[in-house]
N, C-alpha and C. Protein backbone atom coordinates (compact mmCIF):
# COMPACT_ATOMS: atom_id res chain seq x y z
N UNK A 1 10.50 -20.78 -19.80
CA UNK A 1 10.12 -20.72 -18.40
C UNK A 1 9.27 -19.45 -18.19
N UNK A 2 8.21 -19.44 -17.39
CA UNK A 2 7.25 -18.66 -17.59
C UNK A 2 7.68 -17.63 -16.20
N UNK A 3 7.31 -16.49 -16.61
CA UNK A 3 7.65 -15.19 -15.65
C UNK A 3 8.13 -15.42 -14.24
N UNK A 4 6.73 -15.59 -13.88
CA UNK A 4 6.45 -15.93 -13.16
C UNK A 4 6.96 -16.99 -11.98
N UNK A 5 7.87 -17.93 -12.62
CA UNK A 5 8.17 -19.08 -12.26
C UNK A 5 9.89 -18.35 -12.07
N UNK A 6 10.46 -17.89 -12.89
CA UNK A 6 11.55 -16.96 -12.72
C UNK A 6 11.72 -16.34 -11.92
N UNK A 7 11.02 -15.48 -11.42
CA UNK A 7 10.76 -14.68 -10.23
C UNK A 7 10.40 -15.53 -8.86
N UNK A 8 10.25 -16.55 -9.03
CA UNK A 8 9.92 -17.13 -7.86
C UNK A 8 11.62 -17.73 -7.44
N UNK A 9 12.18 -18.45 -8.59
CA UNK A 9 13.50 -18.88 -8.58
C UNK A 9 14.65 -17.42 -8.06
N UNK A 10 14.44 -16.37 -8.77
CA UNK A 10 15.15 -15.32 -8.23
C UNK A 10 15.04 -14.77 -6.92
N UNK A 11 13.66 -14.70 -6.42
CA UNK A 11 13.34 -15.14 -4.70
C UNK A 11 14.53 -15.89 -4.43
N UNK A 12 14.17 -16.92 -4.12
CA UNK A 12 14.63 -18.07 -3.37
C UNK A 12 15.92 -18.12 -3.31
N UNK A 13 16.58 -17.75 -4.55
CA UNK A 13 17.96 -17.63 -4.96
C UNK A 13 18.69 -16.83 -3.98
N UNK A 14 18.40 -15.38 -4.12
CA UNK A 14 18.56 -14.26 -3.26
C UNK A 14 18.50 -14.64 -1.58
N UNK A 15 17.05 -15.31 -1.41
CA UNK A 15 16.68 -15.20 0.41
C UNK A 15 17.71 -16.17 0.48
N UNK A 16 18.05 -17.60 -0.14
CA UNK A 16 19.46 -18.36 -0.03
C UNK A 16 20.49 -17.83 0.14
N UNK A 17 21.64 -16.98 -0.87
CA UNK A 17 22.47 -16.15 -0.62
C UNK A 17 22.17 -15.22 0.92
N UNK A 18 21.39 -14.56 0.89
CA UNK A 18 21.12 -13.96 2.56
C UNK A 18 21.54 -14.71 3.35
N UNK A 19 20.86 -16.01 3.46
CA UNK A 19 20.88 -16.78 4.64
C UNK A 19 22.62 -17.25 4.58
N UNK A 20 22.90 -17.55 3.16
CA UNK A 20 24.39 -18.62 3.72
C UNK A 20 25.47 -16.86 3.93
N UNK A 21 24.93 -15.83 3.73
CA UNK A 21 25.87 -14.83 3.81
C UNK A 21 25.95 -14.52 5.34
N UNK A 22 24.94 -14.77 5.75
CA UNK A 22 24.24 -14.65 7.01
C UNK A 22 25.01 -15.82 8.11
N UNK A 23 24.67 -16.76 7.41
CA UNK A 23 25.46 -17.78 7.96
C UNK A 23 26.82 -17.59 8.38
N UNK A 24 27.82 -17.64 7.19
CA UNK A 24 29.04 -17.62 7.28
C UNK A 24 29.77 -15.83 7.99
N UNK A 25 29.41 -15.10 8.17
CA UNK A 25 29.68 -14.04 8.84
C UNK A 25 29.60 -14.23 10.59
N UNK A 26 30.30 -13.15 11.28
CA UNK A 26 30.46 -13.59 12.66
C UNK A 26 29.22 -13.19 13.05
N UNK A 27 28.23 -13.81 14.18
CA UNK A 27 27.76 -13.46 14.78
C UNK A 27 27.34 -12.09 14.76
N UNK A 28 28.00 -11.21 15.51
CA UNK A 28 28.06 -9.70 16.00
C UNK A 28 27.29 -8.94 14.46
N UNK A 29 27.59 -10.12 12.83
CA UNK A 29 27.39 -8.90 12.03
C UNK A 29 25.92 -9.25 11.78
N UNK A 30 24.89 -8.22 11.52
CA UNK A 30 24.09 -8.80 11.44
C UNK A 30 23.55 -8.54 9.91
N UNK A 31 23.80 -9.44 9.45
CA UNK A 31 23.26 -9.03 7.73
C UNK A 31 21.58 -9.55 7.65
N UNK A 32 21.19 -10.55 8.42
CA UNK A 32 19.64 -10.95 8.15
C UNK A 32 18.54 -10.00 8.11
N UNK A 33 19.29 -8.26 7.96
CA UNK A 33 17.95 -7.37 7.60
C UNK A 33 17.73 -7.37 6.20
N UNK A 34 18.80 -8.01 5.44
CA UNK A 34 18.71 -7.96 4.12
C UNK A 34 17.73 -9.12 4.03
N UNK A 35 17.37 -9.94 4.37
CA UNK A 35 15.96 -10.23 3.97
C UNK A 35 15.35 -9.87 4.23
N UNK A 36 14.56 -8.66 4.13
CA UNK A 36 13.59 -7.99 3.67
C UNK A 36 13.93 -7.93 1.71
N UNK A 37 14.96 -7.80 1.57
CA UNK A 37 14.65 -7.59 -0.15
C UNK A 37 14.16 -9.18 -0.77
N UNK A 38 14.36 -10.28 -0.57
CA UNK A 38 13.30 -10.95 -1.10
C UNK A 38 12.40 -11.43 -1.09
N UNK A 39 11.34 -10.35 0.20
CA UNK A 39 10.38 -10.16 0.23
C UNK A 39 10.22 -9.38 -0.30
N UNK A 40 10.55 -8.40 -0.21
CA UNK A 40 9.69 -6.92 -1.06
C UNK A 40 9.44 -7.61 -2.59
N UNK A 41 10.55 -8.09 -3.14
CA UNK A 41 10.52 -8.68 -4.31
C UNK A 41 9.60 -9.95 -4.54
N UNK A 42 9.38 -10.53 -3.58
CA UNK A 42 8.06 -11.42 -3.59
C UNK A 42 6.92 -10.93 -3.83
N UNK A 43 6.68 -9.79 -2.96
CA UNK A 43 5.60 -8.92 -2.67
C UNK A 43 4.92 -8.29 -3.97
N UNK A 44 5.85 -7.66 -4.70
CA UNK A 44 5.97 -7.00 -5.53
C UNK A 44 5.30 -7.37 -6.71
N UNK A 45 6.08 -8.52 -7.10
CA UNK A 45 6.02 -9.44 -8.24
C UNK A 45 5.00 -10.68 -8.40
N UNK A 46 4.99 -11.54 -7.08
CA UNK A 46 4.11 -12.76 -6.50
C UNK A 46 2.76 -12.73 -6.06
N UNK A 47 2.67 -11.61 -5.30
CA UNK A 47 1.31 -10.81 -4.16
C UNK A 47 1.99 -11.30 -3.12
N UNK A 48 0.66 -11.01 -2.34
CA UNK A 48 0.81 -10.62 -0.84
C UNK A 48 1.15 -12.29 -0.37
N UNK A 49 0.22 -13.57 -0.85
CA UNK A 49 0.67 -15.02 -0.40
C UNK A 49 2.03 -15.49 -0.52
N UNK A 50 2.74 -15.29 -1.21
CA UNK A 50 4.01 -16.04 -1.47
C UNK A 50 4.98 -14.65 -0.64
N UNK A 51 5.05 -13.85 -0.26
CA UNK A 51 5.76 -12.80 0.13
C UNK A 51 5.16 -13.26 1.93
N UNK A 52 4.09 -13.32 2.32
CA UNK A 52 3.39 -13.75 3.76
C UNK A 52 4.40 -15.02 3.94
N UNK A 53 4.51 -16.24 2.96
CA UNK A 53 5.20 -17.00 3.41
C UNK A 53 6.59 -17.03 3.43
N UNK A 54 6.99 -16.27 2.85
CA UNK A 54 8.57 -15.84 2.69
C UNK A 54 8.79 -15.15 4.08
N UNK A 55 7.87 -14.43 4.50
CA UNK A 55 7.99 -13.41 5.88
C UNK A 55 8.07 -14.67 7.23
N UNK A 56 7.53 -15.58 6.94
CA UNK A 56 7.31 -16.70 7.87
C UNK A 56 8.63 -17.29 8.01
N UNK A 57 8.53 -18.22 6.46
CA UNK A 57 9.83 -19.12 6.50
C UNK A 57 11.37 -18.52 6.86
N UNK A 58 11.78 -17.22 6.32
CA UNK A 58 13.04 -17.25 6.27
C UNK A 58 13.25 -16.92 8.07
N UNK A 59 12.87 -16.11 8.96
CA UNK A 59 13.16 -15.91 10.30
C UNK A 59 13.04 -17.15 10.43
N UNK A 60 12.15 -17.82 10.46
CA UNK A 60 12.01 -19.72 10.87
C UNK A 60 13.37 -20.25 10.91
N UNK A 61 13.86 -20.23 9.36
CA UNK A 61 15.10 -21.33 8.83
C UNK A 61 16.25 -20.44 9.79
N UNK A 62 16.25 -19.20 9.90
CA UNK A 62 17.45 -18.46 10.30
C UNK A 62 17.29 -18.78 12.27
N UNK A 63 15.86 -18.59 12.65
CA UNK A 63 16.11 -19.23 13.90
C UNK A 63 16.57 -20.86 14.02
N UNK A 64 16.23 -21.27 13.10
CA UNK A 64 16.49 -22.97 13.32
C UNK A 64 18.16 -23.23 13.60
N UNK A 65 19.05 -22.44 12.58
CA UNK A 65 20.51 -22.15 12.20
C UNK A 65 20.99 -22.04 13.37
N UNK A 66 20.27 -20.86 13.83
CA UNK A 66 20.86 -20.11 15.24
C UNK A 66 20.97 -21.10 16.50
N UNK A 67 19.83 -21.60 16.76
CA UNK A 67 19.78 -22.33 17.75
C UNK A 67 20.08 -23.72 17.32
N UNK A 68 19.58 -25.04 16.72
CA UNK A 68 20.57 -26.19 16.21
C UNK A 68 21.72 -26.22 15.07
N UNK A 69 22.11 -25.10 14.36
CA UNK A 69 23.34 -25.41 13.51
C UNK A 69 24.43 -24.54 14.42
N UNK A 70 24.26 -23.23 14.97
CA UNK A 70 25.37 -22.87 15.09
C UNK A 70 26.12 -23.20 16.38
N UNK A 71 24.49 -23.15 17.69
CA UNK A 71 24.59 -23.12 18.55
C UNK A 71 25.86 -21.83 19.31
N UNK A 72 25.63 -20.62 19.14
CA UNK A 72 26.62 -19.74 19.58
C UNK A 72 26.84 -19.63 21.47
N UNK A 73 27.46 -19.57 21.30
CA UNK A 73 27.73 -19.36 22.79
C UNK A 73 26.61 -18.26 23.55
N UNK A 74 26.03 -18.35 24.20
CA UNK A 74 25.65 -16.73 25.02
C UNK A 74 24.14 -16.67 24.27
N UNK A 75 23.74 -17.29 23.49
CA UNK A 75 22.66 -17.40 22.65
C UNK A 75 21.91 -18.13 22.74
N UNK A 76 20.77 -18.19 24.10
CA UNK A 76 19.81 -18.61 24.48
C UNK A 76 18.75 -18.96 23.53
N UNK A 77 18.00 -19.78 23.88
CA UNK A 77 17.04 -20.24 22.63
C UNK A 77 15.77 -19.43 22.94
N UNK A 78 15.77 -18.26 24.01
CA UNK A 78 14.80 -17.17 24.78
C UNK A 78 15.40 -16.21 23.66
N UNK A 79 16.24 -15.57 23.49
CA UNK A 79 17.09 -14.58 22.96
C UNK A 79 17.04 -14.53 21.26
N UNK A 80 17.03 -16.15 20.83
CA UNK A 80 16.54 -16.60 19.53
C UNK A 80 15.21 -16.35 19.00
N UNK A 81 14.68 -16.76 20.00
CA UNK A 81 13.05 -16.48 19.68
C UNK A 81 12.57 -15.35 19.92
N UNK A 82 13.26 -14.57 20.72
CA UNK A 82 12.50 -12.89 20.72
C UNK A 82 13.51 -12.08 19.28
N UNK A 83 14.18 -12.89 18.76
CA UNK A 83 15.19 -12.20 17.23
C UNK A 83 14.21 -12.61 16.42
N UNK A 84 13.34 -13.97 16.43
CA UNK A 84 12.61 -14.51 15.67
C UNK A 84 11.14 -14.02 15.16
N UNK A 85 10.49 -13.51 16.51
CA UNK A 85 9.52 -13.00 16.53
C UNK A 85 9.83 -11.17 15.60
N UNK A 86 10.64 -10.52 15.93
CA UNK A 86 10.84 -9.52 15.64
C UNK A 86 11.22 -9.31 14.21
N UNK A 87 12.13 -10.14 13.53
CA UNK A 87 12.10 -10.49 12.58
C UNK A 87 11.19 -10.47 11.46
N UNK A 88 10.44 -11.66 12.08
CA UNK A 88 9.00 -12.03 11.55
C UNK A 88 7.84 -10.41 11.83
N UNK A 89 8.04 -9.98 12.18
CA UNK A 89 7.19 -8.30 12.49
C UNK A 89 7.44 -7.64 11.71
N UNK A 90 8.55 -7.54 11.36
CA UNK A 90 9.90 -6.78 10.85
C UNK A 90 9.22 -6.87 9.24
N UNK A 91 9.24 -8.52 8.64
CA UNK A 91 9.00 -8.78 7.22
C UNK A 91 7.26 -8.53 6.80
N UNK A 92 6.54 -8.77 8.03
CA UNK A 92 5.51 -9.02 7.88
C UNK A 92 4.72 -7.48 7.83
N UNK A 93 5.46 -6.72 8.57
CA UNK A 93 5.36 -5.42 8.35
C UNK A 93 5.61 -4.41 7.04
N UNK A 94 6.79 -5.23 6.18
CA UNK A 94 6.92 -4.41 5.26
C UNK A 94 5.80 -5.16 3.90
N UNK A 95 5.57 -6.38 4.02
CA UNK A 95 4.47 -7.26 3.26
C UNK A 95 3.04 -6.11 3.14
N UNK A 96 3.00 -6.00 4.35
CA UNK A 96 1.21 -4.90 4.70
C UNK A 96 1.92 -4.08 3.86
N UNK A 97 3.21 -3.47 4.41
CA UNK A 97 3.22 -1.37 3.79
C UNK A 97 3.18 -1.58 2.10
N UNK A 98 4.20 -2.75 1.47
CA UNK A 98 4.23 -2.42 -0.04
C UNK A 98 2.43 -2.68 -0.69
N UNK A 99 1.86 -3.89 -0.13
CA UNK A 99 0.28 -4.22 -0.49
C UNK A 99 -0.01 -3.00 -0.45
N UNK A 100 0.22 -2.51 0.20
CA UNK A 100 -0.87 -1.08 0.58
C UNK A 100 -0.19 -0.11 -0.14
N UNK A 101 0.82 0.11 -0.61
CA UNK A 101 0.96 0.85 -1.55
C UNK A 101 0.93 0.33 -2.84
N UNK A 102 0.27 -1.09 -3.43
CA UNK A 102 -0.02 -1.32 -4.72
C UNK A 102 -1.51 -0.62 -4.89
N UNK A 103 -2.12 -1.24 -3.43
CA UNK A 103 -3.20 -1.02 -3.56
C UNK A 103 -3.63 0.95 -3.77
N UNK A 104 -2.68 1.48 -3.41
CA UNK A 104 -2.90 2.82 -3.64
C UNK A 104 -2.78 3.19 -4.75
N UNK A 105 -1.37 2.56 -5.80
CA UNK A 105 -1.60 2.98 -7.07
C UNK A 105 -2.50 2.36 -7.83
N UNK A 106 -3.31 1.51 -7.65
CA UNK A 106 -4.31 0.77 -8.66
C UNK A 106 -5.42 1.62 -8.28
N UNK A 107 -5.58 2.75 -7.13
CA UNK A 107 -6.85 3.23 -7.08
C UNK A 107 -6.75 4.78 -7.62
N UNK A 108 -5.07 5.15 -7.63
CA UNK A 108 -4.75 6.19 -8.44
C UNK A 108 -4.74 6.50 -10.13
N UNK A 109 -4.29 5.11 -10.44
CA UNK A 109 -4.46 4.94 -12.04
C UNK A 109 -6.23 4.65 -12.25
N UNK A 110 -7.12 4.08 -11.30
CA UNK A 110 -8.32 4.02 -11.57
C UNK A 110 -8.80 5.64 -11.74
N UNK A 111 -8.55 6.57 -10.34
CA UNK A 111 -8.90 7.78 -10.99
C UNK A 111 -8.38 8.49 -11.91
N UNK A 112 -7.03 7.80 -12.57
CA UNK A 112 -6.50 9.26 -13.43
C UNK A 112 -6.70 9.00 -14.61
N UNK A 113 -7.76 7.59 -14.92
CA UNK A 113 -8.22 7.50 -16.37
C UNK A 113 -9.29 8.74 -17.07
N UNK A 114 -9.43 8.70 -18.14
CA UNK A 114 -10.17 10.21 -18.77
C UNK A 114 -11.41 8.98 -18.53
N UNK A 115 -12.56 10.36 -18.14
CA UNK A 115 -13.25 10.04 -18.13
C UNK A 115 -14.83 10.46 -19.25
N UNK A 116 -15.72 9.89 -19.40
CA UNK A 116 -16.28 10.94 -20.15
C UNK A 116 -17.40 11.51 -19.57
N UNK A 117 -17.56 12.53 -19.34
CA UNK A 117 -19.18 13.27 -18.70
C UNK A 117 -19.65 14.08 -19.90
N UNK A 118 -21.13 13.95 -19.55
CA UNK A 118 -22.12 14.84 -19.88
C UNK A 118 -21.96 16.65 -19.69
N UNK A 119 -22.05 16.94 -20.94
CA UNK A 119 -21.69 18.16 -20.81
C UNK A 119 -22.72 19.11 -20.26
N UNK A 120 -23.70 19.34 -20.12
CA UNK A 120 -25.09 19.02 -19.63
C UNK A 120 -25.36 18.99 -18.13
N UNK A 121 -25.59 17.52 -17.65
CA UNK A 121 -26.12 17.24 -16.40
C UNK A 121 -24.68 16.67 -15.37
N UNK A 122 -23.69 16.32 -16.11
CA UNK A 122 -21.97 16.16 -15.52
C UNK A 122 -22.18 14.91 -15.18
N UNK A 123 -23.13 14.22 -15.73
CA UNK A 123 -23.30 12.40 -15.30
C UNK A 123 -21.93 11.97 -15.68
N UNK A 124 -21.40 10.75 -15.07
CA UNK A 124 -20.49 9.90 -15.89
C UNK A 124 -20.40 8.67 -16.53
N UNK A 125 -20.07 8.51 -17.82
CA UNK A 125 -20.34 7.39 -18.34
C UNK A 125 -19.75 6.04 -18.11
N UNK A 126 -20.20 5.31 -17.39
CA UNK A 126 -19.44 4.54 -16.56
C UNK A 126 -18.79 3.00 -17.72
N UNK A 127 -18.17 2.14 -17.26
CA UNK A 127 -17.55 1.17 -18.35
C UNK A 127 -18.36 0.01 -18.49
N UNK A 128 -19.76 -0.15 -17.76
CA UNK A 128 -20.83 -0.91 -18.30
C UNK A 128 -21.83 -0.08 -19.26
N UNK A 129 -21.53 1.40 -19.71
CA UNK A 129 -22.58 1.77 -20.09
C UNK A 129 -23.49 2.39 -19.52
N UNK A 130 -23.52 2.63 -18.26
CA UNK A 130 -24.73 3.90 -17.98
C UNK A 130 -24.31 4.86 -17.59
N UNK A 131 -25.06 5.72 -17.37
CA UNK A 131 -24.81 7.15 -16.25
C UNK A 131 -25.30 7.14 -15.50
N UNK A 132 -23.73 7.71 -14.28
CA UNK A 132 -23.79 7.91 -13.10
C UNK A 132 -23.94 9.11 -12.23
N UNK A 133 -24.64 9.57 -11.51
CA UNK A 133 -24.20 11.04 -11.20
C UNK A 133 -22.72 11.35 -10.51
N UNK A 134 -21.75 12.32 -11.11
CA UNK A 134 -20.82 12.67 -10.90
C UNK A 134 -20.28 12.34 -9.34
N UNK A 135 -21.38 12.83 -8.59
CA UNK A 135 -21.15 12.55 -6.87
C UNK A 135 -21.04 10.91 -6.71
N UNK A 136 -21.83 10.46 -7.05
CA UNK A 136 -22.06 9.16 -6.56
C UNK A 136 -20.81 8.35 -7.05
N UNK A 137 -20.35 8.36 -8.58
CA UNK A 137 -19.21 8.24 -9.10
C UNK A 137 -17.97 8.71 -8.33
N UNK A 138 -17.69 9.52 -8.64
CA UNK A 138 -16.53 9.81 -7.35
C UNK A 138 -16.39 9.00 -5.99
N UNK A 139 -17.57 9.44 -5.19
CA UNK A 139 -17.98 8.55 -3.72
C UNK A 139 -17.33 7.19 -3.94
N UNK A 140 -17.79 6.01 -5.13
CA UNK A 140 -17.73 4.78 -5.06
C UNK A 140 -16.53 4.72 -5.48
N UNK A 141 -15.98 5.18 -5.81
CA UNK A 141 -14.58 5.47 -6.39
C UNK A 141 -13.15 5.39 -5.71
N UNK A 142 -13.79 6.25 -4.60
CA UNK A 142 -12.60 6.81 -3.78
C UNK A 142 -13.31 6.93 -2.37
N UNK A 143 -12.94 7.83 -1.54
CA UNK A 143 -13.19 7.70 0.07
C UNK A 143 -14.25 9.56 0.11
N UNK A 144 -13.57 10.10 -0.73
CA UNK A 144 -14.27 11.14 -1.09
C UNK A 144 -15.64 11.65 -0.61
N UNK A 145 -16.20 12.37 -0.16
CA UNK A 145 -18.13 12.70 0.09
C UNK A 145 -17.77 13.80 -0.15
N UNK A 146 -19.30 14.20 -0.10
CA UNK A 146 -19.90 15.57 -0.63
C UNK A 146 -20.99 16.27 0.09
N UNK A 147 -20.63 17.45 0.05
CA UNK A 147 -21.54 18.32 0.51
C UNK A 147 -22.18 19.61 -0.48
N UNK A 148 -23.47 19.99 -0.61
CA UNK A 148 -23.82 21.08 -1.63
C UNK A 148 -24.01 22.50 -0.81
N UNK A 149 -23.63 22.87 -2.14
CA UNK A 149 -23.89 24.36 -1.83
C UNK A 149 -24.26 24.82 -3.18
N UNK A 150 -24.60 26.32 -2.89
CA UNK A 150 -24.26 27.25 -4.25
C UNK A 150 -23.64 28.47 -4.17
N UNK A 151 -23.05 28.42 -5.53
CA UNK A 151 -21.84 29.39 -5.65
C UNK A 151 -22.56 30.70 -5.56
N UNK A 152 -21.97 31.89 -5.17
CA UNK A 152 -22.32 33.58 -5.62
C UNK A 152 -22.86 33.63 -7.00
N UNK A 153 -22.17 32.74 -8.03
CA UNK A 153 -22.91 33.05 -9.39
C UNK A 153 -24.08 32.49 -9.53
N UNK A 154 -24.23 31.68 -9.13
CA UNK A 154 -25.12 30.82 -9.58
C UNK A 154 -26.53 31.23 -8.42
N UNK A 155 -26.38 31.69 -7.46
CA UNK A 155 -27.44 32.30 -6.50
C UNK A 155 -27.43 33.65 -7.05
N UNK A 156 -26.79 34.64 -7.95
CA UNK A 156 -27.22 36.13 -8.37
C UNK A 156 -28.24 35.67 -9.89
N UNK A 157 -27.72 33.99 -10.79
CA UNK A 157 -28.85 33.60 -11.27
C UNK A 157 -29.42 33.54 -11.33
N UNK A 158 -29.68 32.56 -10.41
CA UNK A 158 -31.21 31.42 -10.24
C UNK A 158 -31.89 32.15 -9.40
N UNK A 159 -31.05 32.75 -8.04
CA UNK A 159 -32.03 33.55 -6.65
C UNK A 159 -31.54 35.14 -7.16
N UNK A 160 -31.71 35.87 -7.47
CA UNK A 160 -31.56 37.15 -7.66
C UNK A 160 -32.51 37.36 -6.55
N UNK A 161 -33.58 37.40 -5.94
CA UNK A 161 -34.09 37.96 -4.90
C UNK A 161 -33.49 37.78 -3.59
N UNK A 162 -32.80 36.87 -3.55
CA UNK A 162 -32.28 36.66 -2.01
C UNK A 162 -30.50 37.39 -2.23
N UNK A 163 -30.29 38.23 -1.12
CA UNK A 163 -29.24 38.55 -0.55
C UNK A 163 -28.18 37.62 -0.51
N UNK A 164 -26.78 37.70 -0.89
CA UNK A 164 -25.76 37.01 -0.65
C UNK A 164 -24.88 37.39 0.75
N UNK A 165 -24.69 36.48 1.47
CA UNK A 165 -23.73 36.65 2.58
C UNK A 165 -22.48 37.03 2.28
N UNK A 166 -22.22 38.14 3.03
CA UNK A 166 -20.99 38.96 2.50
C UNK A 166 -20.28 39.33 3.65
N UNK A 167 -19.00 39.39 3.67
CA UNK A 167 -17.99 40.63 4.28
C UNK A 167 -18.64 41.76 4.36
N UNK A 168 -18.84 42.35 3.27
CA UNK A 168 -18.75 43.79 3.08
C UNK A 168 -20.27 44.19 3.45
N UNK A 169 -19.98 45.28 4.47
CA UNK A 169 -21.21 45.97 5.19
C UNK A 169 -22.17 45.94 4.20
N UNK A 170 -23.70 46.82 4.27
CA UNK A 170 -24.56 47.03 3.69
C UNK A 170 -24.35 48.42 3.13
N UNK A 171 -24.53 49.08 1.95
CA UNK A 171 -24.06 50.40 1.63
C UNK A 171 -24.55 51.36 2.45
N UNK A 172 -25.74 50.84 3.42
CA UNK A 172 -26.09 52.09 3.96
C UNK A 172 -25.25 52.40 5.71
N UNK A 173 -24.26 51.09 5.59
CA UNK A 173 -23.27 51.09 6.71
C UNK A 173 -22.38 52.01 6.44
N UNK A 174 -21.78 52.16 5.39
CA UNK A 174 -20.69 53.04 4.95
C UNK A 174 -20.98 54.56 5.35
């Protein structure tokens, strides 16, 4: 049985147990926050589609319970559906936060690969084969920009005639 297909069965398995745990408990307790774990675990393992529909279906089946299986006393089918909606916010909310934190580590392991530059001009050698300039690389990379300047060393270099902006008075201030 392929991974994949396991993990989908261990879903289902789990959001089941929730629901009949859910079920069989009084009213007052409310265990249906525990589904959120087989979503996260959808999420995780499945992507974001099969975890979106897990966020859908299970408030669905658990409002359906509420209002035609259990029918509780005092438990308006107004009262059901604002548990339902919230619910559904509730799962659908944590679906966005984990995506978005895969998506953060796939852009963290993208930057923390070695890279190779030019020792030289600091181009980078990109994984089709050319060079990129360092800025532009970074930029497309990440969210990152740039601004230039030049350092004190590199202006007592290259500009030795021009004055550096300083703190410290002019000697003939002293």
């Amino acid at each position: 049985m392929a991974i994949r297909t396991r993990v989908w069965l261990a879903v289902l398995v789990l959001a089941a147990a929730i629901l009949l745990v859910d079920y069989v408990t009084p009213p007052l307790v409310e265990f249906s926050t525990a589904l959120v774990l087989p979503v996260l675990v959808a999420v995780w393992y499945l992507g974001r589609g099969p975890a979106t529909m897990l966020a859908l279906l299970l408030p669905f089946l658990q409002f359906l319970v509420t209002v035609v299986v259990r029918e509780e006393p005092g438990v308006t089918t107004a009262v059901a559906s604002g548990d339902f909606v919230i619910r559904t916010a509730v799962l659908l909310l944590a679906v966005f936060a984990i995506t978005h934190v895969q998506a953060q580590q796939r852009r963290i392991r993208h930057l923390e690969k070695l890279l190779s530059i030019c020792a030289f001009c600091k181009k980078i050698h990109t994984a089709d084969g050319h060079w990129e300039a360092l800025e532009s690389y970074i930029s497309s990379h990440s969210d990152t920009m740039f601004s230039h300047g030049i350092c004190d060393d590199c202006m007592r270099t290259h500009y030795p005639g021009f004055a550096l902006v300083s703190d410290e008075p002019p000697d003939d201030a002293r």
